[in-house]
PDB file of N, CA and C in Angstrom:
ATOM      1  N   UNK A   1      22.821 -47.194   0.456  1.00  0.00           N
ATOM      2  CA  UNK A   1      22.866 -46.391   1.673  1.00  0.00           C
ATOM      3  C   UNK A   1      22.532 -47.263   2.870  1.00  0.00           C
ATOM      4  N   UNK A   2      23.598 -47.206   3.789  1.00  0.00           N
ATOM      5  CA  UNK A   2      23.068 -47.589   5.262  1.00  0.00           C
ATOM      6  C   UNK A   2      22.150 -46.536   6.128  1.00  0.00           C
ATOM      7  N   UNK A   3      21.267 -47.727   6.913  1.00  0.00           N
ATOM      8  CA  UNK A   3      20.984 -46.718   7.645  1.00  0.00           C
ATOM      9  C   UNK A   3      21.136 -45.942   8.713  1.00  0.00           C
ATOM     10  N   UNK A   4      22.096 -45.732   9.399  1.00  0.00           N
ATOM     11  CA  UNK A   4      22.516 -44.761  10.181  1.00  0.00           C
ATOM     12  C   UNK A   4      23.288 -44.325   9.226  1.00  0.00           C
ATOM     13  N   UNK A   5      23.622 -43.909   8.327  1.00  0.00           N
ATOM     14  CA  UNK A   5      24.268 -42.883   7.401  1.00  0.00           C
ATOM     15  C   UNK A   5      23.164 -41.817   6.635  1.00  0.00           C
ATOM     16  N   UNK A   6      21.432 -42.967   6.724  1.00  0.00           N
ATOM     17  CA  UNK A   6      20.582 -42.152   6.193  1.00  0.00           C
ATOM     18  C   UNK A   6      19.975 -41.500   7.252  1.00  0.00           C
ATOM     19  N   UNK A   7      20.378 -41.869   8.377  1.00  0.00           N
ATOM     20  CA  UNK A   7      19.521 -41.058   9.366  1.00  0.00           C
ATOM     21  C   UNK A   7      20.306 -39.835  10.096  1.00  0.00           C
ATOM     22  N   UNK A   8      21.895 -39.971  10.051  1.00  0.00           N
ATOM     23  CA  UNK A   8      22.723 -39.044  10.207  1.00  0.00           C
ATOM     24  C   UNK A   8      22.241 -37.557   9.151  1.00  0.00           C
ATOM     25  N   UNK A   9      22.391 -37.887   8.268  1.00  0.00           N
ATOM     26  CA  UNK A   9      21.948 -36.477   6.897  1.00  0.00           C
ATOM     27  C   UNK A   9      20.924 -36.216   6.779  1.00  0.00           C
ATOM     28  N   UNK A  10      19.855 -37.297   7.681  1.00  0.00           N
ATOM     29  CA  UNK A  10      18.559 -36.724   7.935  1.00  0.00           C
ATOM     30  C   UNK A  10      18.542 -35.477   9.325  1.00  0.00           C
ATOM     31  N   UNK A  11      19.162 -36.022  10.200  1.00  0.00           N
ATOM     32  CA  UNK A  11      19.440 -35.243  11.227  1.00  0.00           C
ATOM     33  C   UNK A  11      19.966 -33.941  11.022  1.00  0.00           C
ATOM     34  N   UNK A  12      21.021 -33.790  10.602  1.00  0.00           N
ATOM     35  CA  UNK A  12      21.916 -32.295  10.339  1.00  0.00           C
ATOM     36  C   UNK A  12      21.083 -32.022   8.500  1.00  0.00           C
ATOM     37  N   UNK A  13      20.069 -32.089   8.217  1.00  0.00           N
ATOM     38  CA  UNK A  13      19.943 -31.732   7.670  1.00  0.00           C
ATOM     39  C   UNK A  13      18.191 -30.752   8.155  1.00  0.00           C
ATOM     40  N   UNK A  14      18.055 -31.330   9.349  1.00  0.00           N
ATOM     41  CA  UNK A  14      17.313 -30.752  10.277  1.00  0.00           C
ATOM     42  C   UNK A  14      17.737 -29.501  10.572  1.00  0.00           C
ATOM     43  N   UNK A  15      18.832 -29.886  10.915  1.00  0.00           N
ATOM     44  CA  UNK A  15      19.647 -28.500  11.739  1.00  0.00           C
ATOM     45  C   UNK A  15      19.736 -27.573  11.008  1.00  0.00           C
ATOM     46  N   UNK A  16      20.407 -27.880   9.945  1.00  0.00           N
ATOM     47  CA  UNK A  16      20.488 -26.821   8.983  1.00  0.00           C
ATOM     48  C   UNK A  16      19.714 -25.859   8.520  1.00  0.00           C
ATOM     49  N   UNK A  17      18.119 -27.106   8.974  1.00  0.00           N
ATOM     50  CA  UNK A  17      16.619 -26.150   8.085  1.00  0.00           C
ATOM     51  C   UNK A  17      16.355 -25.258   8.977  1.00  0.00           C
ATOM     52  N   UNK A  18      16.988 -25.822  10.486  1.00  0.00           N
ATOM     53  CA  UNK A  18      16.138 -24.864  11.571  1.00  0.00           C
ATOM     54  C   UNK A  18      17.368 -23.901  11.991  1.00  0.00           C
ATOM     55  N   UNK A  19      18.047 -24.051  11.891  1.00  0.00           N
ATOM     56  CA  UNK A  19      19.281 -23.176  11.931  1.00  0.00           C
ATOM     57  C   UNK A  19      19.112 -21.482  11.055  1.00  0.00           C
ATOM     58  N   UNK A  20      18.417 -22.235   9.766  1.00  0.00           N
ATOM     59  CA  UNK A  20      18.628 -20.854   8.376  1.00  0.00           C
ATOM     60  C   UNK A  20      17.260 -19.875   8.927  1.00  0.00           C
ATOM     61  N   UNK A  21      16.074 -21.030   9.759  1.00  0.00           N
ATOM     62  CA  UNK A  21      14.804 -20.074  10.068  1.00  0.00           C
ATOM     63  C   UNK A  21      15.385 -18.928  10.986  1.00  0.00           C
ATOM     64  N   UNK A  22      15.785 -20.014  11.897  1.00  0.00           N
ATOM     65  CA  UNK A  22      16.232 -18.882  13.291  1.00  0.00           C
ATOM     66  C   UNK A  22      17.471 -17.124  12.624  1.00  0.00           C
ATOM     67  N   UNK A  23      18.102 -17.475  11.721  1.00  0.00           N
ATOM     68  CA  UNK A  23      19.295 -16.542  10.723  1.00  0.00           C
ATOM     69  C   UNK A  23      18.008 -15.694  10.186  1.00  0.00           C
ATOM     70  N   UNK A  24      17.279 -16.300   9.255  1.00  0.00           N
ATOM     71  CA  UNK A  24      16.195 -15.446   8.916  1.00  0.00           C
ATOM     72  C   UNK A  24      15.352 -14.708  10.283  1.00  0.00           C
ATOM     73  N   UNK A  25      15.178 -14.886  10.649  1.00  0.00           N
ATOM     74  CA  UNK A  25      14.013 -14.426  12.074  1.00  0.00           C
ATOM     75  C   UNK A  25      14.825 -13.218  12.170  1.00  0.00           C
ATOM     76  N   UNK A  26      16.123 -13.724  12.918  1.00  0.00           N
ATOM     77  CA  UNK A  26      17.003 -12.671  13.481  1.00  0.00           C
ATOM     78  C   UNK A  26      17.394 -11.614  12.718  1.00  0.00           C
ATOM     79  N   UNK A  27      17.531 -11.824  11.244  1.00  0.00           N
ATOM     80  CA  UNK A  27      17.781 -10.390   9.922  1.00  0.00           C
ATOM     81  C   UNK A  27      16.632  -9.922   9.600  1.00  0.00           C
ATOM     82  N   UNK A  28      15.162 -11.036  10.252  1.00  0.00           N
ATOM     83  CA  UNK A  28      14.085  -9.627  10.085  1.00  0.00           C
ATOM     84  C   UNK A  28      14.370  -9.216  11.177  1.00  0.00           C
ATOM     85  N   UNK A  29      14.790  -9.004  12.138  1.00  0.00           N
ATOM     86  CA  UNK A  29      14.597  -8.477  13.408  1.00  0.00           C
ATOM     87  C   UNK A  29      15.787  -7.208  13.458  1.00  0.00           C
ATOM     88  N   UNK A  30      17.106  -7.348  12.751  1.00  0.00           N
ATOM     89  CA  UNK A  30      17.727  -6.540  12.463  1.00  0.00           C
ATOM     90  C   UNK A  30      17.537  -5.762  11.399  1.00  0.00           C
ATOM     91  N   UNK A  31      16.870  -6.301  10.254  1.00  0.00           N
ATOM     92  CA  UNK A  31      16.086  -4.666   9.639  1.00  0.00           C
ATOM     93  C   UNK A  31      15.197  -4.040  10.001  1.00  0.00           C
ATOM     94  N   UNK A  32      14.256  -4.453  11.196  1.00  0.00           N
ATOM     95  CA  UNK A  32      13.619  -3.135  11.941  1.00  0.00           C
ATOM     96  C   UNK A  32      14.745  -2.362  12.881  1.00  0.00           C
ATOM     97  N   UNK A  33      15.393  -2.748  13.131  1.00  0.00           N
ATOM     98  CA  UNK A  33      16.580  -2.398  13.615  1.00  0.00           C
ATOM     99  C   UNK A  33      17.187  -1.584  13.294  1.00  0.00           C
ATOM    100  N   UNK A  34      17.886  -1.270  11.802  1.00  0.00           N
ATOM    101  CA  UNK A  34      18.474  -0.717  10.882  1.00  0.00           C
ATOM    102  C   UNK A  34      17.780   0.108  10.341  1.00  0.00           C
ATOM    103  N   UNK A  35      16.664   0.127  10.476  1.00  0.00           N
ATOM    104  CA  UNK A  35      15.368   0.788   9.965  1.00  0.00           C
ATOM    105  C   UNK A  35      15.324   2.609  10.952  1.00  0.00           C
ATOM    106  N   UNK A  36      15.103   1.686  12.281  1.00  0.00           N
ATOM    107  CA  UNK A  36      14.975   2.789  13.351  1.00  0.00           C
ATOM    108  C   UNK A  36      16.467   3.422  13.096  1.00  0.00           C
ATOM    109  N   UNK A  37      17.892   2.826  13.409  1.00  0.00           N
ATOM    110  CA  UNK A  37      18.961   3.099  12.969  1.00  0.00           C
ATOM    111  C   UNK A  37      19.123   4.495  12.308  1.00  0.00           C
ATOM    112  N   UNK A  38      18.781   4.018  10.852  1.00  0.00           N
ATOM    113  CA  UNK A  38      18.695   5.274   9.654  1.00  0.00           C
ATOM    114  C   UNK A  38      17.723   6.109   9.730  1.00  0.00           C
ATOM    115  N   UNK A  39      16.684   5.696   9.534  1.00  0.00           N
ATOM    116  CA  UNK A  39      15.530   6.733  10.216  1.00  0.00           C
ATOM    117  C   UNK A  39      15.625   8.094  11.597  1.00  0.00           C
ATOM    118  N   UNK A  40      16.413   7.431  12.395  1.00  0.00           N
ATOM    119  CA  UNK A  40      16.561   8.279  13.455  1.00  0.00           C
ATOM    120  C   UNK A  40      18.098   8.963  13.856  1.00  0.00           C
ATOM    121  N   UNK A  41      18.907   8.328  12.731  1.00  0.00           N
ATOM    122  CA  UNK A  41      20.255   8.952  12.371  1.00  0.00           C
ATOM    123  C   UNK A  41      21.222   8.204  13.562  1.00  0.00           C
ATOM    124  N   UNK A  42      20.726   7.288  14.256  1.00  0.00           N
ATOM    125  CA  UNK A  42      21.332   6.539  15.527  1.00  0.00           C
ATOM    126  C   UNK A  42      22.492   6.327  15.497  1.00  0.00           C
ATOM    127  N   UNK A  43      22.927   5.834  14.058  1.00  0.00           N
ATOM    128  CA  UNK A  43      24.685   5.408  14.097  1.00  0.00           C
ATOM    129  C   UNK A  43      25.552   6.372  13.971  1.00  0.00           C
ATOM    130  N   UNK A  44      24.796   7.501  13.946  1.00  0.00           N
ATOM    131  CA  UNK A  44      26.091   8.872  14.009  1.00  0.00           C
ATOM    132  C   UNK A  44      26.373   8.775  15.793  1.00  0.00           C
ATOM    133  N   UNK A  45      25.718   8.468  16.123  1.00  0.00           N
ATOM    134  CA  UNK A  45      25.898   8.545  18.037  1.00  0.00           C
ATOM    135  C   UNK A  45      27.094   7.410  18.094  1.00  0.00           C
ATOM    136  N   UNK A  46      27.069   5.835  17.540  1.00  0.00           N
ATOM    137  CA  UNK A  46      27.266   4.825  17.758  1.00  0.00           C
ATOM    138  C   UNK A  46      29.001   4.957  17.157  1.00  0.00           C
ATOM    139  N   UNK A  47      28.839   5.862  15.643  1.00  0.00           N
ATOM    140  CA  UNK A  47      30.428   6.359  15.146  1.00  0.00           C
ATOM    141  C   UNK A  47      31.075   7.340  16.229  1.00  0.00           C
ATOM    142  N   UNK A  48      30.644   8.043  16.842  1.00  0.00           N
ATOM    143  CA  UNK A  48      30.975   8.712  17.634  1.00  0.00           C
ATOM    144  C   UNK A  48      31.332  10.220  16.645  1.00  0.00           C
ATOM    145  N   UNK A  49      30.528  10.408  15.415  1.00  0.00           N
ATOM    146  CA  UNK A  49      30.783  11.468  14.930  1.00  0.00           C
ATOM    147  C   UNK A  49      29.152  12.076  13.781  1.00  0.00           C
ATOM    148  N   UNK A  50      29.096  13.158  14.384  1.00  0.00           N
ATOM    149  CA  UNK A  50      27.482  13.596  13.774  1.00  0.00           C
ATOM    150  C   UNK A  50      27.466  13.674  12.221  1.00  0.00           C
ATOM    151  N   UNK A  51      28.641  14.078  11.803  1.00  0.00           N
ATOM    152  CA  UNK A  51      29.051  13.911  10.123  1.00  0.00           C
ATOM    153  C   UNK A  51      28.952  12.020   9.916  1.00  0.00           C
ATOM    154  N   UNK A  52      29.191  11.396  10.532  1.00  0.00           N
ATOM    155  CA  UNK A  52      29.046   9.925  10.117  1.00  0.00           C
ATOM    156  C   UNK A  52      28.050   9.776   9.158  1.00  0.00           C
ATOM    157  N   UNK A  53      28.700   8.430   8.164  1.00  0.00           N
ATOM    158  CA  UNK A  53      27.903   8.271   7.396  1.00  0.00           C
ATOM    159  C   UNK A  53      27.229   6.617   7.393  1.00  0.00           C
ATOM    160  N   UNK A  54      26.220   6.841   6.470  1.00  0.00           N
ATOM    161  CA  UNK A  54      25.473   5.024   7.075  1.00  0.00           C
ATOM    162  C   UNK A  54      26.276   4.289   6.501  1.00  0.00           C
ATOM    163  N   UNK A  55      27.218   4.284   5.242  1.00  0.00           N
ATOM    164  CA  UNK A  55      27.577   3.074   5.041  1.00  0.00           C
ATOM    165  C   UNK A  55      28.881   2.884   5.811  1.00  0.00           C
ATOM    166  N   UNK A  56      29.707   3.793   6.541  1.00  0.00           N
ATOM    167  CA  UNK A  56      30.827   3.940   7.210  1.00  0.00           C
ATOM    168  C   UNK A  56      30.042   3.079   8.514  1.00  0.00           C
ATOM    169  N   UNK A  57      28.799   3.031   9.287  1.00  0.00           N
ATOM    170  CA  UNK A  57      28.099   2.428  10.021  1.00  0.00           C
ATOM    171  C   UNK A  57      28.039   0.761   9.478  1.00  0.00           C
ATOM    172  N   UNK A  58      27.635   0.695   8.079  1.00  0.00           N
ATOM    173  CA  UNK A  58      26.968  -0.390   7.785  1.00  0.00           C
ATOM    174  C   UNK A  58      28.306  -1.229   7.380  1.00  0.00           C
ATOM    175  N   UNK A  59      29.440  -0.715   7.538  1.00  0.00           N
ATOM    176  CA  UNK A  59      31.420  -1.673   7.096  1.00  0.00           C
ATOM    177  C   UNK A  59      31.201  -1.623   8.033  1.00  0.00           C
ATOM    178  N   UNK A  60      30.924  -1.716   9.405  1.00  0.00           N
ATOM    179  CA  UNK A  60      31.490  -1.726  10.825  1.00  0.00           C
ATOM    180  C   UNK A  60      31.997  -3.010  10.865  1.00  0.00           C
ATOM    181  N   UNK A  61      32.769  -4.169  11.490  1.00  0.00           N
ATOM    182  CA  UNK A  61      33.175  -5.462  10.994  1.00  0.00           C
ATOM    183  C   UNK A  61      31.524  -6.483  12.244  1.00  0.00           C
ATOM    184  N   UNK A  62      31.082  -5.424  13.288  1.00  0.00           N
ATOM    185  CA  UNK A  62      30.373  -5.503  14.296  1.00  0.00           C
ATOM    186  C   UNK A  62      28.589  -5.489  13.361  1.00  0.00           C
ATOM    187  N   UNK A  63      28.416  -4.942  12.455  1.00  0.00           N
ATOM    188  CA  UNK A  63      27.210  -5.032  11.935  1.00  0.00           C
ATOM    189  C   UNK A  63      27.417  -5.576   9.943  1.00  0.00           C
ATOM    190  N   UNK A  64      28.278  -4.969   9.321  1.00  0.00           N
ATOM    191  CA  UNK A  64      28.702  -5.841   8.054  1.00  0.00           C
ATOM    192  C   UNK A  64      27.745  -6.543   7.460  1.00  0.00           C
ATOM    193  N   UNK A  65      26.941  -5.403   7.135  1.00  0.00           N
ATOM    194  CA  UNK A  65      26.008  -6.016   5.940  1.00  0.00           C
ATOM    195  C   UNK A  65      26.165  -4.615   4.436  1.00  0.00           C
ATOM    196  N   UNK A  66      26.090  -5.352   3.322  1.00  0.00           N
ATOM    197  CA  UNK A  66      25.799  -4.226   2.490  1.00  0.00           C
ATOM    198  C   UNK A  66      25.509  -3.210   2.424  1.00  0.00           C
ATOM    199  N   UNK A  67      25.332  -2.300   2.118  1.00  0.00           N
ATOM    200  CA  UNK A  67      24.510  -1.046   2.435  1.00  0.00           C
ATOM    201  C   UNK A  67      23.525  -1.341   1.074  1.00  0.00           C
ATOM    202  N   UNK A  68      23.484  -1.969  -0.145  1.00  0.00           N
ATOM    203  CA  UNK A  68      22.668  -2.614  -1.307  1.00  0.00           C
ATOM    204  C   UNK A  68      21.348  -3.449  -0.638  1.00  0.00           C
ATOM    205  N   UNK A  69      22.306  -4.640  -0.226  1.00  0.00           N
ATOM    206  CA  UNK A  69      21.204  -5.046   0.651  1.00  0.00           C
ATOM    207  C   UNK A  69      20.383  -4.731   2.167  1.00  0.00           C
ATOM    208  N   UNK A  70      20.578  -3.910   2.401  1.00  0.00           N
ATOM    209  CA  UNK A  70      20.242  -3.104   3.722  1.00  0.00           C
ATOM    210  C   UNK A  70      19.313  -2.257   3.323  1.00  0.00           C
ATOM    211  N   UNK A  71      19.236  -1.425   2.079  1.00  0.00           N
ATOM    212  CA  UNK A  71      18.555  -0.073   1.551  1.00  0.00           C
ATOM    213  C   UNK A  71      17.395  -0.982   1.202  1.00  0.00           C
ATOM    214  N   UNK A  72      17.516  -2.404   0.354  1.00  0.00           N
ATOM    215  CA  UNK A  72      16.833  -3.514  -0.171  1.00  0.00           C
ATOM    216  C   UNK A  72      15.317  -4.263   0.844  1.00  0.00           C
ATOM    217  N   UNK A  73      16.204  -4.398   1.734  1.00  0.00           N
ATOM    218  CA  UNK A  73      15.349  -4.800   3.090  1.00  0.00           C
ATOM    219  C   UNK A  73      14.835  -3.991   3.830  1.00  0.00           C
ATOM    220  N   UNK A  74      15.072  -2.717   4.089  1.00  0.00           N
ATOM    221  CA  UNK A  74      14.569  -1.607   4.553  1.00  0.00           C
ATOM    222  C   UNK A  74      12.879  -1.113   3.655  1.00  0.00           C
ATOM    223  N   UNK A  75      13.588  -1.497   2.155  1.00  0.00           N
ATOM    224  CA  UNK A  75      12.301  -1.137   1.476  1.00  0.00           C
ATOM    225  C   UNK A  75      11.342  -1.976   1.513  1.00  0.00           C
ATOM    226  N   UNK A  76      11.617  -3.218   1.948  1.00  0.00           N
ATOM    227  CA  UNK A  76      10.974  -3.938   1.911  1.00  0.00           C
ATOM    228  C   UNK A  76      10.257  -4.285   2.826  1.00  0.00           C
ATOM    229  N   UNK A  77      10.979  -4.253   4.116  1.00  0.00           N
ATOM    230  CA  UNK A  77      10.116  -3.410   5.526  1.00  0.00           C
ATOM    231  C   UNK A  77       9.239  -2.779   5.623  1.00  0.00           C
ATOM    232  N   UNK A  78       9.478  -1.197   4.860  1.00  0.00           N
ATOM    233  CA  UNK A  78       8.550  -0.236   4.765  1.00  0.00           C
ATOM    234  C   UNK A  78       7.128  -0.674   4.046  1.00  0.00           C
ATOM    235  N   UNK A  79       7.589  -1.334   2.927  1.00  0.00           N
ATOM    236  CA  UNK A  79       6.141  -1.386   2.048  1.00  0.00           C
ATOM    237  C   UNK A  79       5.664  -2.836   2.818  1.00  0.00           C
ATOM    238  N   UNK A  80       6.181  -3.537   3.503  1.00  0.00           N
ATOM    239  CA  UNK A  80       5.203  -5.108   3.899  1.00  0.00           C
ATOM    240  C   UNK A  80       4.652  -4.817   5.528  1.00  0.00           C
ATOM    241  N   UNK A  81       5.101  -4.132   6.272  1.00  0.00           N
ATOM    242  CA  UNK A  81       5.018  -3.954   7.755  1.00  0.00           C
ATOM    243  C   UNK A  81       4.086  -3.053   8.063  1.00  0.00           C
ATOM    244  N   UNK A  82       3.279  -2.477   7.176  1.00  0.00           N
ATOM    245  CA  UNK A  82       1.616  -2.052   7.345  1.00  0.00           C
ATOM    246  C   UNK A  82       0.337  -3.321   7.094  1.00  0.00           C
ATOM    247  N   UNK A  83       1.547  -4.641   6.512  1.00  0.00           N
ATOM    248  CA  UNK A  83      -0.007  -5.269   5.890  1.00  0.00           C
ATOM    249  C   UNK A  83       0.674  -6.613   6.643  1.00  0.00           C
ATOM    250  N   UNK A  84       1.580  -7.086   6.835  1.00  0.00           N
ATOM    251  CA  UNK A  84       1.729  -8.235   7.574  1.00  0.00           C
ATOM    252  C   UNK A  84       2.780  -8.157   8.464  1.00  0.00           C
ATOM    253  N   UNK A  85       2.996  -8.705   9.337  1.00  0.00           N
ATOM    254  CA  UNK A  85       4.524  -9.418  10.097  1.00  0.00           C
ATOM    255  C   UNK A  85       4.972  -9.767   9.073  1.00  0.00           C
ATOM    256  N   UNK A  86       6.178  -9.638   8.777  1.00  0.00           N
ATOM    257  CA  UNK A  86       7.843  -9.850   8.392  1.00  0.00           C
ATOM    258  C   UNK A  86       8.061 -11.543   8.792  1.00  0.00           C
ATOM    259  N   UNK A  87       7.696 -11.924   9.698  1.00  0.00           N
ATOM    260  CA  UNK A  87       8.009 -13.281  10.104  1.00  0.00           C
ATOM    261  C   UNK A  87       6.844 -13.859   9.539  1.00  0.00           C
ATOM    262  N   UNK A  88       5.965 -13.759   9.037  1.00  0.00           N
ATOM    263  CA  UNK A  88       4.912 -14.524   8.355  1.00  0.00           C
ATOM    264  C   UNK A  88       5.956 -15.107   7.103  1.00  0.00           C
ATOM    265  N   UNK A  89       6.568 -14.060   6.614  1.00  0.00           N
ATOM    266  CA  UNK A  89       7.160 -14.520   5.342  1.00  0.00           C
ATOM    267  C   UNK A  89       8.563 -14.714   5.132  1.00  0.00           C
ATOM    268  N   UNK A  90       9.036 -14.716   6.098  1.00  0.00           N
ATOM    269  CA  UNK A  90      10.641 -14.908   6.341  1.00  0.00           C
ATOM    270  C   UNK A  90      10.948 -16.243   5.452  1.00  0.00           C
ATOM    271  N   UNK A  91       9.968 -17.092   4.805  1.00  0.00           N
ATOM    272  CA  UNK A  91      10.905 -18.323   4.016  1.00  0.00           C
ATOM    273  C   UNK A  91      10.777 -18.221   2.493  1.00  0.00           C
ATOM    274  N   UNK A  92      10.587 -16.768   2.520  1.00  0.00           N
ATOM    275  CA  UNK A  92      10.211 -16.493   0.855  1.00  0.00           C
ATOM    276  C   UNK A  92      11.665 -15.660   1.014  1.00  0.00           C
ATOM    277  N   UNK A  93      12.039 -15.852  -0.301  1.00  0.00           N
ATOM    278  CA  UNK A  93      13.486 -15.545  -0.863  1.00  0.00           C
ATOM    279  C   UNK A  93      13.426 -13.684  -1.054  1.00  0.00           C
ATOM    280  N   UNK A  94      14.312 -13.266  -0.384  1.00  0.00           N
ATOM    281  CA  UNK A  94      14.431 -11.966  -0.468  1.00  0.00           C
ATOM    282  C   UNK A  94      14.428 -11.068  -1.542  1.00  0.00           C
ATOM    283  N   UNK A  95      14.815 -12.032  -2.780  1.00  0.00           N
ATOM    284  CA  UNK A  95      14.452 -11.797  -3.992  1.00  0.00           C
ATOM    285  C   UNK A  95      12.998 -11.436  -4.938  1.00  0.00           C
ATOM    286  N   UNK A  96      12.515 -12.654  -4.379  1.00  0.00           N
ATOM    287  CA  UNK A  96      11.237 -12.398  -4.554  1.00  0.00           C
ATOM    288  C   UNK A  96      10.370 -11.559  -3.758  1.00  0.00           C
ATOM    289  N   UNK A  97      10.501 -11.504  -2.494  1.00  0.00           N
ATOM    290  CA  UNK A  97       9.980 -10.082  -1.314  1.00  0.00           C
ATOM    291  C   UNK A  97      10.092  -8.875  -2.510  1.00  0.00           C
ATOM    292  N   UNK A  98      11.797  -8.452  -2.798  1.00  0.00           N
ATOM    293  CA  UNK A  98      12.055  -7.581  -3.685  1.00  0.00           C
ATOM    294  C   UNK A  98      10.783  -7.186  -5.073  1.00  0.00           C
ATOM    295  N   UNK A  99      11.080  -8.401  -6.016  1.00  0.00           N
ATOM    296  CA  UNK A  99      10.421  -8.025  -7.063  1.00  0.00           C
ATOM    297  C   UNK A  99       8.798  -7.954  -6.842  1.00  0.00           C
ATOM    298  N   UNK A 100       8.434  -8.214  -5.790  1.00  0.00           N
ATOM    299  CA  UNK A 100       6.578  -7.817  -5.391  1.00  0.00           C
ATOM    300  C   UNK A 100       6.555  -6.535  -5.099  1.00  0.00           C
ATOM    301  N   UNK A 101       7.105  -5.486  -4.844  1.00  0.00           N
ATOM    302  CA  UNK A 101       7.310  -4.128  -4.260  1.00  0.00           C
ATOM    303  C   UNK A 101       6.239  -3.525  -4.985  1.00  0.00           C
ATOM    304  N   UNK A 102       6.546  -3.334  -6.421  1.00  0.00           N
ATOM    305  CA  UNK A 102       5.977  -2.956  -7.659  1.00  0.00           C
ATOM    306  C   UNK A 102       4.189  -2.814  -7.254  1.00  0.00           C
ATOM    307  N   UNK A 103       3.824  -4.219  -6.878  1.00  0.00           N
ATOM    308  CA  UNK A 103       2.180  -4.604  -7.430  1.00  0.00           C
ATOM    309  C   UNK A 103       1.638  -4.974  -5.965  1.00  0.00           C
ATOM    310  N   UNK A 104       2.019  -3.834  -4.709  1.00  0.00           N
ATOM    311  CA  UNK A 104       1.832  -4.067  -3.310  1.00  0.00           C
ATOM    312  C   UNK A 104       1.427  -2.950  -3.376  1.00  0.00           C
TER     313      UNK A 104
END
């Protein structure tokens, strides 16, 4: 390896790390979001129809997340956001957030 080839993939590999925090930050910030959303029935206003439904909200091509993983993160919201910030733990795998639910 040369080195400006090792310092190039050191660089964008920077980016990348700080790139995925800022993606994480912003999807905790959109499941309180999604939270208030469903909770307060908001996207029937946003469909423009009171029969609307959340996952007809959650295909929008404008928000396009699962409705699996949305119900997922929501729960996971609910049970962690009495005992910590969400951004404390944003670099723990959503997976694992998941399987702690149980013994919280």
């Amino acid at each position: 390896m040369n080195e400006q080839r090792g310092k190039e993939a050191f660089e964008l590999n920077e980016k990348i790390k700080n790139n995925e925090l800022v993606r994480r930050a912003l999807f905790v910030e959109n499941i309180s979001l999604l939270n208030q959303m469903q909770e307060k029935e908001l996207y029937k206003e946003v469909l423009g129809d009171e029969n609307g439904e959340w996952g007809g909200y959650l295909g929008q091509i404008e928000v396009f997340y699962t409705r699996s993983r949305v119900n997922d993160m929501i729960r996971v919201y609910k049970k962690y956001t009495p005992f910590i910030n969400l951004n404390e733990i944003v670099d723990i795998p959503q997976s694992r957030l998941i399987e702690m639910i149980p013994f919280i």
